[in-house]
PDB file of N, CA and C in Angstrom:
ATOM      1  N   UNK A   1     189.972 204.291  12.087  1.00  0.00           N
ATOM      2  CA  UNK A   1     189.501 203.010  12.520  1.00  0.00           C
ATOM      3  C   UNK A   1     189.365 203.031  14.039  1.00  0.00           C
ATOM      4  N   UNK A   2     188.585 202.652  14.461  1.00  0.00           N
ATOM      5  CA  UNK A   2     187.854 202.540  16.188  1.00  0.00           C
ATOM      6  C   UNK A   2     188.366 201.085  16.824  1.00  0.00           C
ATOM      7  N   UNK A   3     189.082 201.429  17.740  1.00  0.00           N
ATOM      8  CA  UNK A   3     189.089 200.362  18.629  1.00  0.00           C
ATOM      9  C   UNK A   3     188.286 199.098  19.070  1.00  0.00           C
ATOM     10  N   UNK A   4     188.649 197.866  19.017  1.00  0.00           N
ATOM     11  CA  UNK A   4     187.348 197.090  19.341  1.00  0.00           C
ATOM     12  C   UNK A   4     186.894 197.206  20.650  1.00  0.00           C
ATOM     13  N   UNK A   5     185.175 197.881  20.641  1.00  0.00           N
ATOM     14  CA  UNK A   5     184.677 198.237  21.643  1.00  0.00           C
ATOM     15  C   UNK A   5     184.338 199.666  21.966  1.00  0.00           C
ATOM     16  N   UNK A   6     184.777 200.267  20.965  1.00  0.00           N
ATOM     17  CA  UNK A   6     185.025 201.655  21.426  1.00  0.00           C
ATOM     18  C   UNK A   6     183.520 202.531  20.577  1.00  0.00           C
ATOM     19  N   UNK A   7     182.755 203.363  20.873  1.00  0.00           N
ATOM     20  CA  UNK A   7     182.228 204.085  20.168  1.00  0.00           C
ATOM     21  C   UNK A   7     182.571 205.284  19.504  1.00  0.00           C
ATOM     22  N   UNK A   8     181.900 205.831  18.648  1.00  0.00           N
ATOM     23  CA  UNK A   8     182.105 207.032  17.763  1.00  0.00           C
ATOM     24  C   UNK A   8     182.235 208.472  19.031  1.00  0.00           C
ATOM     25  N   UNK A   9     181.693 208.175  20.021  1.00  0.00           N
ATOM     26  CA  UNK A   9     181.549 209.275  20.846  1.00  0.00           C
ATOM     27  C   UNK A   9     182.865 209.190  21.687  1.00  0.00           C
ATOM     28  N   UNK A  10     182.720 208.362  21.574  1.00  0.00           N
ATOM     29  CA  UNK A  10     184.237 208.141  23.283  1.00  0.00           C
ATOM     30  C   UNK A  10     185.472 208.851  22.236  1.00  0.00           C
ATOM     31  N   UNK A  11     185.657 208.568  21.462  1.00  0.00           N
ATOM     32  CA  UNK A  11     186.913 209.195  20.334  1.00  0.00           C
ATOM     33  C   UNK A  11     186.479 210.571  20.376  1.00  0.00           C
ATOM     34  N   UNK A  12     185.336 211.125  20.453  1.00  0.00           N
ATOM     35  CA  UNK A  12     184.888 212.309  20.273  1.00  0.00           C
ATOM     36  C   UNK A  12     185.659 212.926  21.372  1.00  0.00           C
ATOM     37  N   UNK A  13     185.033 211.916  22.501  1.00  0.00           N
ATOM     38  CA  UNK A  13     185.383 212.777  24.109  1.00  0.00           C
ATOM     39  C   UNK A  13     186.637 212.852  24.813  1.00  0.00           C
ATOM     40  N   UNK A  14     187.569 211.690  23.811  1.00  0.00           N
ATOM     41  CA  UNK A  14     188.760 212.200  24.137  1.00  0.00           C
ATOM     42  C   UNK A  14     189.649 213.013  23.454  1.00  0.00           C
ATOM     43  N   UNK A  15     188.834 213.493  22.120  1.00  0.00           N
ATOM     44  CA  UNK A  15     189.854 214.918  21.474  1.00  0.00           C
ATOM     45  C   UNK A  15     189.513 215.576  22.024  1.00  0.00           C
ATOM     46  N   UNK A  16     187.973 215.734  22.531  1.00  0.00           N
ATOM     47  CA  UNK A  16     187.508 217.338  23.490  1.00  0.00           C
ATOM     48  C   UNK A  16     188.154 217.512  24.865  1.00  0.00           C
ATOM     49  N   UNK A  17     188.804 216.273  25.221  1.00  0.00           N
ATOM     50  CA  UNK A  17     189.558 216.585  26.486  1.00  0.00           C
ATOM     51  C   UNK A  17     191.139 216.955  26.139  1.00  0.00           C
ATOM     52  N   UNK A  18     191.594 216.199  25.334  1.00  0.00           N
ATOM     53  CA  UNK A  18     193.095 216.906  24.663  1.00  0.00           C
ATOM     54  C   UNK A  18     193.006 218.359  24.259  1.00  0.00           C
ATOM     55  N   UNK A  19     192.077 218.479  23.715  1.00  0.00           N
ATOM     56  CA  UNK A  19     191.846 220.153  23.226  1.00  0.00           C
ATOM     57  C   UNK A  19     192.168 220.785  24.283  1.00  0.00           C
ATOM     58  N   UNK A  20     190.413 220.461  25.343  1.00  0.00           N
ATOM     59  CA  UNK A  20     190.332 221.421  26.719  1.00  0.00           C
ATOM     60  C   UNK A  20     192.088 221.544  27.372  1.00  0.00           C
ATOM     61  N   UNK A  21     192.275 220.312  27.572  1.00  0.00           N
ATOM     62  CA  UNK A  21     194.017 220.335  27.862  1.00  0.00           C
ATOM     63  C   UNK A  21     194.772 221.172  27.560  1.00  0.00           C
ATOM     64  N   UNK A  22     194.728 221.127  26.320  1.00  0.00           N
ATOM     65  CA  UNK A  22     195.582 222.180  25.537  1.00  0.00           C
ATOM     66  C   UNK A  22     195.532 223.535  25.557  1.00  0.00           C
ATOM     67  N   UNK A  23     194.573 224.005  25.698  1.00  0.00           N
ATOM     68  CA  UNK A  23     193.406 225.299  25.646  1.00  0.00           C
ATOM     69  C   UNK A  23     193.727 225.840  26.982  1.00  0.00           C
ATOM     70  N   UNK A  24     193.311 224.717  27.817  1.00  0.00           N
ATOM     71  CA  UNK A  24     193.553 225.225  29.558  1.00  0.00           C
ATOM     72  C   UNK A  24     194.896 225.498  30.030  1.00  0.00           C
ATOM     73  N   UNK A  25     195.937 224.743  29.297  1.00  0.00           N
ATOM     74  CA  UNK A  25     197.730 225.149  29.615  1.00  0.00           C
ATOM     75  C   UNK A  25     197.762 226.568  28.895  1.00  0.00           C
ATOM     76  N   UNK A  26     197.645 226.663  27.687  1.00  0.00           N
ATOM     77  CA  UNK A  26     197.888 227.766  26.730  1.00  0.00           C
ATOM     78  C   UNK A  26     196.778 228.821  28.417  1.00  0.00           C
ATOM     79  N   UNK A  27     195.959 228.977  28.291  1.00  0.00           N
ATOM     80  CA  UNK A  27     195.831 230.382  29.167  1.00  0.00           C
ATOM     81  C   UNK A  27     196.508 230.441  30.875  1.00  0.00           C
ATOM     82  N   UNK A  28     196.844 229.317  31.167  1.00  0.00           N
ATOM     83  CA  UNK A  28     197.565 229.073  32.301  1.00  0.00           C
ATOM     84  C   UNK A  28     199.002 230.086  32.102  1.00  0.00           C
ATOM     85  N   UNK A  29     199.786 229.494  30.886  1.00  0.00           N
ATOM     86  CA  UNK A  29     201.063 230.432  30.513  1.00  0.00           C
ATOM     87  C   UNK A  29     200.549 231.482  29.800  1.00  0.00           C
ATOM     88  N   UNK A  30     199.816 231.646  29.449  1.00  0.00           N
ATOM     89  CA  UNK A  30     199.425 233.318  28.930  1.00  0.00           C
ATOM     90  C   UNK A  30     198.953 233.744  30.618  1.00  0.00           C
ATOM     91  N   UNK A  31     198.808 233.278  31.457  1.00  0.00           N
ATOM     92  CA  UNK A  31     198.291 234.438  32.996  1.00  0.00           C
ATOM     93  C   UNK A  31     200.060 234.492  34.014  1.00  0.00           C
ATOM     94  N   UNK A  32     200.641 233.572  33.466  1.00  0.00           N
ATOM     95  CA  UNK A  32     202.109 233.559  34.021  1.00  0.00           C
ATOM     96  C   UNK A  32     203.299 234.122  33.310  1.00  0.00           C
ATOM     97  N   UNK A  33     203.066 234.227  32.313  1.00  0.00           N
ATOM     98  CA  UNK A  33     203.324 235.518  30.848  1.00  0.00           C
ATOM     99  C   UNK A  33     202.983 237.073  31.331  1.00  0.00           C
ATOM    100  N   UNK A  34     201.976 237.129  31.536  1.00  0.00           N
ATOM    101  CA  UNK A  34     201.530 238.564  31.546  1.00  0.00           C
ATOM    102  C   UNK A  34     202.365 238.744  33.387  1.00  0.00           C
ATOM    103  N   UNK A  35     202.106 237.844  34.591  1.00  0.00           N
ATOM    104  CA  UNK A  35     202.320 238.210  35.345  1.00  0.00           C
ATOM    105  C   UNK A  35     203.644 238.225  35.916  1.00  0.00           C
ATOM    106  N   UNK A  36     204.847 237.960  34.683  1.00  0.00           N
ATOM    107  CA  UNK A  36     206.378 237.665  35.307  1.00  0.00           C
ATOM    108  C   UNK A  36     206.366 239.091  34.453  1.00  0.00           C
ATOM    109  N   UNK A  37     206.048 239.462  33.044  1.00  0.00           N
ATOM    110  CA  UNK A  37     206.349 240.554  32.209  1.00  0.00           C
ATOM    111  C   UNK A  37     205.788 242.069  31.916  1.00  0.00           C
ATOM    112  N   UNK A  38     204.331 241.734  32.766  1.00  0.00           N
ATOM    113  CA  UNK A  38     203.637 243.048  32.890  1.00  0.00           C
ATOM    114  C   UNK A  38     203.251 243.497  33.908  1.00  0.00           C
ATOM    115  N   UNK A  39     203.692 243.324  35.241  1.00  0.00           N
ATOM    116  CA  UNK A  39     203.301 243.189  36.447  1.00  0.00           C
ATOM    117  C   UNK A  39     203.158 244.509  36.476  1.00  0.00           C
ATOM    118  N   UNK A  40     201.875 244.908  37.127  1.00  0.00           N
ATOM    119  CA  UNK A  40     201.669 246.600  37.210  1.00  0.00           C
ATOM    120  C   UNK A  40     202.642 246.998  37.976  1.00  0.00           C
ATOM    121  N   UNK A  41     203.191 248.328  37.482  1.00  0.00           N
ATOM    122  CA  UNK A  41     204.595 249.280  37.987  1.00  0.00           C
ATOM    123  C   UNK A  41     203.457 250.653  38.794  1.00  0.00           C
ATOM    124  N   UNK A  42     202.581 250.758  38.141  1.00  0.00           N
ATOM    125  CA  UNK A  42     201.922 251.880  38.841  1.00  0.00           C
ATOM    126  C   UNK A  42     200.443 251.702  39.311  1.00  0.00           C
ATOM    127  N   UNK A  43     199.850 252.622  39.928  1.00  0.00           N
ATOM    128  CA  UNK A  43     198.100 252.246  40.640  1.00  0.00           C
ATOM    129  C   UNK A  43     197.689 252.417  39.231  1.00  0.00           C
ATOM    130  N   UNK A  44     197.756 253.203  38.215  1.00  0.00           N
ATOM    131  CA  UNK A  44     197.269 253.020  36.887  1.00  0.00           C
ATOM    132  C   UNK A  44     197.048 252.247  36.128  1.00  0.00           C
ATOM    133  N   UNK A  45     198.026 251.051  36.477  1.00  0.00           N
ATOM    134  CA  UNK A  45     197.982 250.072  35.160  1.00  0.00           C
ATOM    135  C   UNK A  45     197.409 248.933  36.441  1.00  0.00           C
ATOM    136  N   UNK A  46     197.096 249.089  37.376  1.00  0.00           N
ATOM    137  CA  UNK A  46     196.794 247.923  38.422  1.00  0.00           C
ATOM    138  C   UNK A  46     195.182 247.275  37.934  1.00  0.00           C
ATOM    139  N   UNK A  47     194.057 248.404  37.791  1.00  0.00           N
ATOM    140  CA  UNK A  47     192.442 248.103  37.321  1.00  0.00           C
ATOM    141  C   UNK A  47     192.603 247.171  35.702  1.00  0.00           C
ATOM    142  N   UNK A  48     193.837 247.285  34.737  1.00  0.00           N
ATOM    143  CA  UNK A  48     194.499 246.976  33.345  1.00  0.00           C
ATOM    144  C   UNK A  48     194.664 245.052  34.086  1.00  0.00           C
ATOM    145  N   UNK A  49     195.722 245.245  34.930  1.00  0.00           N
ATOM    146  CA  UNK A  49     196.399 243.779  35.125  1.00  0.00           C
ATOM    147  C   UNK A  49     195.251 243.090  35.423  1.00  0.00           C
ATOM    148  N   UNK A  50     194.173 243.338  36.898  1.00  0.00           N
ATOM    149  CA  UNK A  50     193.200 243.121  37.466  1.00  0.00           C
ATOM    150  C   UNK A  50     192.193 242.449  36.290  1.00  0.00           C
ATOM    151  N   UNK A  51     192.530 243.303  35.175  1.00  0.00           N
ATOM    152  CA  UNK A  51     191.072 242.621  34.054  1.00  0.00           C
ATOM    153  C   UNK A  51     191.823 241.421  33.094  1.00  0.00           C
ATOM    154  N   UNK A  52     193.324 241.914  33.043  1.00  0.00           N
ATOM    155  CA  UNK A  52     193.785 240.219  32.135  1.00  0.00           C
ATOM    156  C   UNK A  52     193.530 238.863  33.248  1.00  0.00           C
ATOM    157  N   UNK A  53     193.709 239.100  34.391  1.00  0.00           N
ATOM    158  CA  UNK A  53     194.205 238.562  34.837  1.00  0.00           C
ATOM    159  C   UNK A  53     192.815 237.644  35.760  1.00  0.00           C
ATOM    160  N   UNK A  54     191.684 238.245  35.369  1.00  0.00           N
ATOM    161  CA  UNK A  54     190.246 237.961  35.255  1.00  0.00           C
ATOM    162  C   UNK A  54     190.066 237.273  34.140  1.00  0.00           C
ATOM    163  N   UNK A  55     190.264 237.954  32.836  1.00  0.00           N
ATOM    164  CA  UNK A  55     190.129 236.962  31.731  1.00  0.00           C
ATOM    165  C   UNK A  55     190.900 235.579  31.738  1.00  0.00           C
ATOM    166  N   UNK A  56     191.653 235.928  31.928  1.00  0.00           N
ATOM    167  CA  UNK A  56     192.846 234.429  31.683  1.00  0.00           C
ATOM    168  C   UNK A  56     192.407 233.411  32.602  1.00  0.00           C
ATOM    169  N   UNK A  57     191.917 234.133  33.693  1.00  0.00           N
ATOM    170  CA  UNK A  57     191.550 233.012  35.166  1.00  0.00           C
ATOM    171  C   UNK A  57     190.027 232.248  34.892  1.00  0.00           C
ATOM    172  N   UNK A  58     189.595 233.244  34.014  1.00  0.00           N
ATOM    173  CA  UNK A  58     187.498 232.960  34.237  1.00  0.00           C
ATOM    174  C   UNK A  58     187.872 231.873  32.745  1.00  0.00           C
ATOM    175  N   UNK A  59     188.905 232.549  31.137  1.00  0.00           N
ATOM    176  CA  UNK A  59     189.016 231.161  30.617  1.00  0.00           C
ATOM    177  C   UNK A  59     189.812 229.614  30.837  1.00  0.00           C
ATOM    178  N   UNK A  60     190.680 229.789  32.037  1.00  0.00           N
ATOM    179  CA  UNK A  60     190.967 228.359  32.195  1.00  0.00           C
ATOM    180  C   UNK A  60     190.485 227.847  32.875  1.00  0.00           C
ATOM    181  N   UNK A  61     189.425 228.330  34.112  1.00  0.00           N
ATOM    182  CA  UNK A  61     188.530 227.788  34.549  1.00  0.00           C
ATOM    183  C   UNK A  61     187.346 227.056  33.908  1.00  0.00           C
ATOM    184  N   UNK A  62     187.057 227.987  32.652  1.00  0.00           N
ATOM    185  CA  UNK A  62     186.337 227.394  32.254  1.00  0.00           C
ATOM    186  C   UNK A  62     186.417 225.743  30.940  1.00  0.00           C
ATOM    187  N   UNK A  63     188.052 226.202  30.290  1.00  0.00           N
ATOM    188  CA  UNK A  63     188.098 224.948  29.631  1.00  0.00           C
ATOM    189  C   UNK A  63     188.517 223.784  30.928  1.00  0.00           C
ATOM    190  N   UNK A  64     189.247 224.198  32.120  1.00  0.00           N
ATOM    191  CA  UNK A  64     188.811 222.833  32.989  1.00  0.00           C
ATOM    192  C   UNK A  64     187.510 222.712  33.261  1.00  0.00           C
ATOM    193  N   UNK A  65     186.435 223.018  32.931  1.00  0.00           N
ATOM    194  CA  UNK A  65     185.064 222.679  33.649  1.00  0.00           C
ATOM    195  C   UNK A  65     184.820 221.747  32.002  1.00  0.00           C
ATOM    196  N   UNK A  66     185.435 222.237  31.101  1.00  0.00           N
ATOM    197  CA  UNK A  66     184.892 221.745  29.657  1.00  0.00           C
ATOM    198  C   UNK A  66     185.785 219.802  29.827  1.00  0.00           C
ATOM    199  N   UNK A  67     186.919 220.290  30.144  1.00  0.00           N
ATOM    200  CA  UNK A  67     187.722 218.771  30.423  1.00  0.00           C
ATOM    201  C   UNK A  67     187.122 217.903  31.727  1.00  0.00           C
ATOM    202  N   UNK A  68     186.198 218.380  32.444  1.00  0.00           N
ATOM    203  CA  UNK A  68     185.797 217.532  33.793  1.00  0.00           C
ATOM    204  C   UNK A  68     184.589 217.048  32.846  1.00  0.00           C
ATOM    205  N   UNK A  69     183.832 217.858  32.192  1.00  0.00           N
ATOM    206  CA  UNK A  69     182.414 217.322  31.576  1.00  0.00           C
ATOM    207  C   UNK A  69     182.980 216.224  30.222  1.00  0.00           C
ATOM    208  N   UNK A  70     184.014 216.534  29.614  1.00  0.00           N
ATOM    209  CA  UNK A  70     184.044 215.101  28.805  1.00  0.00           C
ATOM    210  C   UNK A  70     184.807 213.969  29.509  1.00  0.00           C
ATOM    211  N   UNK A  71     185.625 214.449  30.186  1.00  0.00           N
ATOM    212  CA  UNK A  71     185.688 213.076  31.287  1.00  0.00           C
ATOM    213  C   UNK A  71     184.728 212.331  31.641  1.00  0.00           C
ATOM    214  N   UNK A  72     183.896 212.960  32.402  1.00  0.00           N
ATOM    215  CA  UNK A  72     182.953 212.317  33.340  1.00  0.00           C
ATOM    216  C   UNK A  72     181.820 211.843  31.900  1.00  0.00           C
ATOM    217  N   UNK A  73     181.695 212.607  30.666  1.00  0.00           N
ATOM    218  CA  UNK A  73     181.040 211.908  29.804  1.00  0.00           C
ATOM    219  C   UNK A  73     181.481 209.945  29.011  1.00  0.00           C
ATOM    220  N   UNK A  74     182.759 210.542  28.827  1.00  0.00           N
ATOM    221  CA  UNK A  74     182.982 209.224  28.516  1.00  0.00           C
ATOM    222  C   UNK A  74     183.451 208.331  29.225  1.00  0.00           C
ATOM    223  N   UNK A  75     183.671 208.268  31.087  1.00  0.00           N
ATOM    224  CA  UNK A  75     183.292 207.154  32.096  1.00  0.00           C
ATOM    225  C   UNK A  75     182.077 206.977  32.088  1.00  0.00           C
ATOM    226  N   UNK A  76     181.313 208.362  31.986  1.00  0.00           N
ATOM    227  CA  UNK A  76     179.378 207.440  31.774  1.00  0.00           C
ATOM    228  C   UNK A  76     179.058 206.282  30.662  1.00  0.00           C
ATOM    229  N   UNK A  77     179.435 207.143  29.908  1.00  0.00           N
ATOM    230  CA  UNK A  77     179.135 205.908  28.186  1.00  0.00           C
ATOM    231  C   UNK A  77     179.682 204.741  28.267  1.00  0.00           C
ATOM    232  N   UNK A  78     181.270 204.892  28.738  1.00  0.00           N
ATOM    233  CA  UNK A  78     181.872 203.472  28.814  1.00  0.00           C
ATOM    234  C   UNK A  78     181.340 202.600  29.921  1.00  0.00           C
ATOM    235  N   UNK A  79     180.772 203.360  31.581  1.00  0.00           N
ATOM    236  CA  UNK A  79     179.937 202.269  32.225  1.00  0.00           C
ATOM    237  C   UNK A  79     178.539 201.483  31.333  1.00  0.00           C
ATOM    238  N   UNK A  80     177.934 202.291  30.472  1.00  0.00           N
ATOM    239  CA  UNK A  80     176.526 202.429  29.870  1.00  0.00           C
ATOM    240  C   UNK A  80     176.728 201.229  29.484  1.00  0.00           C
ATOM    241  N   UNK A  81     177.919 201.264  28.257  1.00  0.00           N
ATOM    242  CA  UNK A  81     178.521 200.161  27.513  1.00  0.00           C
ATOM    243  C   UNK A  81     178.385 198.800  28.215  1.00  0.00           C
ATOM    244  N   UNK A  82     179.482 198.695  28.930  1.00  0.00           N
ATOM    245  CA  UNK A  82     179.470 197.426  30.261  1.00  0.00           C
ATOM    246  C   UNK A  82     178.302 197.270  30.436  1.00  0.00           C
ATOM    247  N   UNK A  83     177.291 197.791  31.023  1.00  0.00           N
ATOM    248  CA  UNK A  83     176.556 197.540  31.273  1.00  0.00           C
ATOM    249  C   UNK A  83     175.364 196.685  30.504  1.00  0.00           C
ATOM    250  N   UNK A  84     175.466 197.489  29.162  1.00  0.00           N
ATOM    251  CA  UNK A  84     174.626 196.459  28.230  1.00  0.00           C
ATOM    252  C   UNK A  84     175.217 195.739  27.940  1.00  0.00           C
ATOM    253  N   UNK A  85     176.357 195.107  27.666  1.00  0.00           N
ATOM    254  CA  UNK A  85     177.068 194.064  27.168  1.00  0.00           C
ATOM    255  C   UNK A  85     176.657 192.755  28.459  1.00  0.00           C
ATOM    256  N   UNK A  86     176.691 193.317  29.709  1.00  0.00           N
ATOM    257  CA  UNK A  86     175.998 191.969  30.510  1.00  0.00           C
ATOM    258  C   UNK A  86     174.774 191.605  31.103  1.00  0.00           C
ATOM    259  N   UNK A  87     174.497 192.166  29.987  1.00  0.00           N
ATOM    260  CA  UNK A  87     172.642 192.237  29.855  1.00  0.00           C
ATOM    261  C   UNK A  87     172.295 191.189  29.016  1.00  0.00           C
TER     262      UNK A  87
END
């Protein structure tokens, strides 16, 4: 059941931001995981750390870019809203 006032999308856009949330902590402690427990010991395993530590960084960057875009989606819709309502 939907809030009075609320659309089908705005519910949308705030599980996609709990997710991104969720998504973006989980690789935050998976890059603070790898870097308290695998910290390269030798120049060998340094090009190894260098690439988790790329992955982990390029995906929580990217689910925060996924949590800024449904933010900023559902302050648009909800101004949209207002807006026609005092029309």
């Amino acid at each position: 059941m939907l809030a009075r006032g609320m659309l089908p999308q705005e519910g949308c856009y705030a599980i996609g931001i709990i997710i991104g949330t969720l998504r973006f902590s989980y690789f935050i402690i998976y890059l603070l995981i790898f870097l308290i427990f695998h910290f390269p010991s030798s120049q060998q395993s340094i090009p190894y750390a260098l690439a988790v530590i790329a992955f982990g960084r390029g995906s929580a960057i990217w689910y925060l870019y996924i949590i800024f875009q449904n933010s900023l989606s559902a302050f648009q819709k909800e101004k949209m809203t207002k807006e026609q309502d005092s029309v």
